[in-house]
Protein backbone atom coordinates (compact mmCIF):
# COMPACT_ATOMS: atom_id res chain seq x y z
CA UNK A 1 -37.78 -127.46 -150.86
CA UNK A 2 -35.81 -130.33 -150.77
CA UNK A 3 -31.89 -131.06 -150.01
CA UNK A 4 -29.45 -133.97 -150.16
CA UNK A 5 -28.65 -133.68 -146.31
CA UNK A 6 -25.24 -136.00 -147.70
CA UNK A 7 -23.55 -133.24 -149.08
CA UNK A 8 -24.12 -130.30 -146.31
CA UNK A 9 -20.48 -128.47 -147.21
CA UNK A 10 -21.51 -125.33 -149.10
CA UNK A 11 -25.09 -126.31 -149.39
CA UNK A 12 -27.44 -124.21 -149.16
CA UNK A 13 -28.35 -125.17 -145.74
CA UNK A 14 -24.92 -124.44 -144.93
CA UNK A 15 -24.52 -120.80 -146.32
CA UNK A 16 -28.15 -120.20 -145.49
CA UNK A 17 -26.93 -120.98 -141.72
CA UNK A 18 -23.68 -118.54 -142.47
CA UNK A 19 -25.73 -115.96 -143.73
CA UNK A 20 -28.04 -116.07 -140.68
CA UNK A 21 -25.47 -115.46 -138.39
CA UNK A 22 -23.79 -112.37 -140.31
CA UNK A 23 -27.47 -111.23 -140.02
CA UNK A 24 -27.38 -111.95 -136.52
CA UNK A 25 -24.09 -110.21 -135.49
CA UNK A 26 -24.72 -107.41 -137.61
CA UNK A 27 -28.90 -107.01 -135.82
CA UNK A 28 -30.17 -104.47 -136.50
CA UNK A 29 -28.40 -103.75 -140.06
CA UNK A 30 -29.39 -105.86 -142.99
CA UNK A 31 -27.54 -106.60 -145.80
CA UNK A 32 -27.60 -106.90 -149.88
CA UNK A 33 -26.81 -109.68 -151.69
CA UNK A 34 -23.45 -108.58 -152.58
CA UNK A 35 -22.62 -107.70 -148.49
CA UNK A 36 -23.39 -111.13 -147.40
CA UNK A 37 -21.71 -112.85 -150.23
CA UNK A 38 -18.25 -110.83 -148.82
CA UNK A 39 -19.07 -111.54 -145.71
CA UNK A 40 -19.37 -115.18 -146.01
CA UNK A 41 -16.09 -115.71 -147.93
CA UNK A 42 -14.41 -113.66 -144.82
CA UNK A 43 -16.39 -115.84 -142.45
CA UNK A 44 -14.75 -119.12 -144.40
CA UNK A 45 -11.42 -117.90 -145.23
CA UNK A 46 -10.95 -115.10 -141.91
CA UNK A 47 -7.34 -115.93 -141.62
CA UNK A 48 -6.68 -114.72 -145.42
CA UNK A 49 -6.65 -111.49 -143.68
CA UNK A 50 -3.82 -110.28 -141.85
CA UNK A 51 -5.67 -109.90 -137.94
CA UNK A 52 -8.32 -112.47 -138.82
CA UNK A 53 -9.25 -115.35 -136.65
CA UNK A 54 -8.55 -119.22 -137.70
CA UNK A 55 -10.82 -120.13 -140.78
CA UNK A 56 -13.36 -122.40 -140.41
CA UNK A 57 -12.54 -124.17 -143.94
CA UNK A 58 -9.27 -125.32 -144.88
CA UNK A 59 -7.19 -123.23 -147.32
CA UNK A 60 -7.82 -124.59 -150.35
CA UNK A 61 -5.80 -124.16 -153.88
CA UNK A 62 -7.98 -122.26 -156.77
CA UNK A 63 -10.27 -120.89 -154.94
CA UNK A 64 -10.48 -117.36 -156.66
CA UNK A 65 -13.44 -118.42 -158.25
CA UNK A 66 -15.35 -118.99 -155.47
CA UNK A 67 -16.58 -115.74 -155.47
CA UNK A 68 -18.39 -116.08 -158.85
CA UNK A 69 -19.99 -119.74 -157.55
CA UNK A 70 -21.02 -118.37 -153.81
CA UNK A 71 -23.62 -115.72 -154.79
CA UNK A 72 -26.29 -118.19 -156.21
CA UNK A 73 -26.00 -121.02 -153.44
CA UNK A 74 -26.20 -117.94 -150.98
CA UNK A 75 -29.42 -116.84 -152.51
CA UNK A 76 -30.88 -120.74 -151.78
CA UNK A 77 -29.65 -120.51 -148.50
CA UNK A 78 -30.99 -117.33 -147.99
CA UNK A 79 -34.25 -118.51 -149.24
CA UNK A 80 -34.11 -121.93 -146.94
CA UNK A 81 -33.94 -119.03 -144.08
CA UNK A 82 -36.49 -117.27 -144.96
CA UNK A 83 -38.80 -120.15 -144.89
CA UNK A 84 -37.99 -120.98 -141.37
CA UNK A 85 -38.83 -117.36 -140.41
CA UNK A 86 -35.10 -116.83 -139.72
CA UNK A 87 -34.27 -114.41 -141.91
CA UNK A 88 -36.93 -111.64 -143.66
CA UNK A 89 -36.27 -109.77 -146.84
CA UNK A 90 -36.48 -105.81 -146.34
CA UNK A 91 -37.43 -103.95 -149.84
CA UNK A 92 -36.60 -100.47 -149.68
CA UNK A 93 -35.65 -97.60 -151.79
CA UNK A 94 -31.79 -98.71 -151.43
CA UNK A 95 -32.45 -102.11 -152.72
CA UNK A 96 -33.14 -105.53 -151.52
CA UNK A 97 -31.26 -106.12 -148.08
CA UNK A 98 -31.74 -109.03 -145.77
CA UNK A 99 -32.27 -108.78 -142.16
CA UNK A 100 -32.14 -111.51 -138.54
CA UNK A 101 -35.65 -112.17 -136.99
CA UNK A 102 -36.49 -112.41 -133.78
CA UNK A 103 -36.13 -115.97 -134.12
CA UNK A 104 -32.44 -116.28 -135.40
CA UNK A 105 -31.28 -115.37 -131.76
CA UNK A 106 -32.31 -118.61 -129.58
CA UNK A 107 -32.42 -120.46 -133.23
CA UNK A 108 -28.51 -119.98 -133.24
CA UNK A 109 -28.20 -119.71 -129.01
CA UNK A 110 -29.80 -123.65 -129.89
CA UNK A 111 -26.89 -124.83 -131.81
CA UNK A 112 -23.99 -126.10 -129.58
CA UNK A 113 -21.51 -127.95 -132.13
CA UNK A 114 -17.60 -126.49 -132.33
CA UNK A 115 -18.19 -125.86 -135.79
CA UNK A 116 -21.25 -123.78 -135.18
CA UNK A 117 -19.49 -121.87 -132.03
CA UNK A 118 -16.45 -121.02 -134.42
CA UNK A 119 -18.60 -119.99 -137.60
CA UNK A 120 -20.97 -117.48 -135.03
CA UNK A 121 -17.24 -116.14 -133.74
CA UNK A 122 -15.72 -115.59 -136.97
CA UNK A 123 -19.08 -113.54 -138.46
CA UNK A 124 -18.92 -111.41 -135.04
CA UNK A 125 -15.53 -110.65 -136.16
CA UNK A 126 -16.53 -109.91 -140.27
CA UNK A 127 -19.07 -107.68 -138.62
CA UNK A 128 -16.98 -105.70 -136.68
CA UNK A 129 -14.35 -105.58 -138.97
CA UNK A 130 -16.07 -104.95 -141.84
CA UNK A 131 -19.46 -103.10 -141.00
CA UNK A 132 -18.17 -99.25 -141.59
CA UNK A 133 -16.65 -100.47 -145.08
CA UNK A 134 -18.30 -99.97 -148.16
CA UNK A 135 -18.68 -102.57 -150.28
CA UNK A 136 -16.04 -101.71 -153.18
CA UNK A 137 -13.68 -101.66 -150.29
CA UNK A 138 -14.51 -105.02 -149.11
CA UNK A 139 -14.34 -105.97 -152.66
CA UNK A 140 -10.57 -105.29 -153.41
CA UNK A 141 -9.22 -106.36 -150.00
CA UNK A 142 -10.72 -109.65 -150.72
CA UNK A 143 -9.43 -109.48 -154.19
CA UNK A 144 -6.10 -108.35 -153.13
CA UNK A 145 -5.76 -111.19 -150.30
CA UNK A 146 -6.95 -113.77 -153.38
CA UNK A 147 -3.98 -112.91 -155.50
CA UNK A 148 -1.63 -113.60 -152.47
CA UNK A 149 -3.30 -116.65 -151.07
CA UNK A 150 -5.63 -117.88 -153.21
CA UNK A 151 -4.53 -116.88 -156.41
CA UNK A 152 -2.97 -120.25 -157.66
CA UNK A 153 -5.52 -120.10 -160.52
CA UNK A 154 -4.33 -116.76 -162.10
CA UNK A 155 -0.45 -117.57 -161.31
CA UNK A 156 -0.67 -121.20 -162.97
CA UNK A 157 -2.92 -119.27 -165.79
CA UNK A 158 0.05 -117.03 -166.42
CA UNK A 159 2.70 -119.40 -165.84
CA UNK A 160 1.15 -121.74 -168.84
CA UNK A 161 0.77 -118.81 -171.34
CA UNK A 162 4.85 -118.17 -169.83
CA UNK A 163 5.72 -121.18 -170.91
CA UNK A 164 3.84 -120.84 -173.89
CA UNK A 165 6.16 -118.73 -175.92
């Protein structure tokens, strides 16, 4: 697999790295799909909710969409993971879930940068926040939190039509 190491914001390497340490703070529990792609908009935007730390992205306007872009590039990163022997895939009767290796401990315990440090913080605090949630839950809180802070798209949507008539 090959990556354009200039554009590492949201890349797969990036989110793939995310993912891994949601998998990590949440050992042993793995996750579906769906789990870690709430979890790694919480991880980026923690502050949207009311007790959550500083996020590690800026706010940015428009961004209730990013929902509907993050679950593919997840799924790369995921899979960039799962080369490395970071990250295994656990098929089960409940679905496909995702789950840390014994690796993804010293592999993260390895990486010293601020950035790093603050993104390993912020999914400690998804995970505890979050774990004894179900997913719909998860779901509408997020939702909710997008209308009030990141829900410029939908208000400038409805202010157009508004103006409209």
């Amino acid at each position: 697999m090959k990556f354009n190491t200039s554009n590492i914001f949201n890349s797969p390497i990036e989110t793939g790295l995310r993912s891994l340490t949601l998998l990590e703070a949440g050992y042993p529990s793995a996750y579906d799909l769906e789990r870690l792609t709430y979890y790694d908009y919480l991880v980026v935007h923690s502050d949207d909710i009311d007790d959550g730390p500083k996020s590690i992205h800026p706010k940015t306007p428009h961004r209730s969409g990013e929902l509907l872009v993050r679950r593919p590039i997840i799924e790369k990163g995921l899979l960039v993971m799962i080369s490395r022997g970071l990250i295994e895939v656990d098929y089960s009767d409940s679905g496909i879930k995702y789950i840390a290796t014994e690796l993804s401990s010293p592999f993260l315990d390895s990486l010293q940068s601020n950035y790093t440090r603050k993104m390993i913080a912020n999914a400690d605090w998804v995970v505890r926040k979050f774990d004894n949630k179900k997913n719909e839950i998860i779901r509408k809180l997020i939702y909710k939190n997008l209308n009030v802070c990141g829900g410029e798209f939908t208000n400038d949507s409805y202010a157009r039509d508004e103006n409209k008539q």
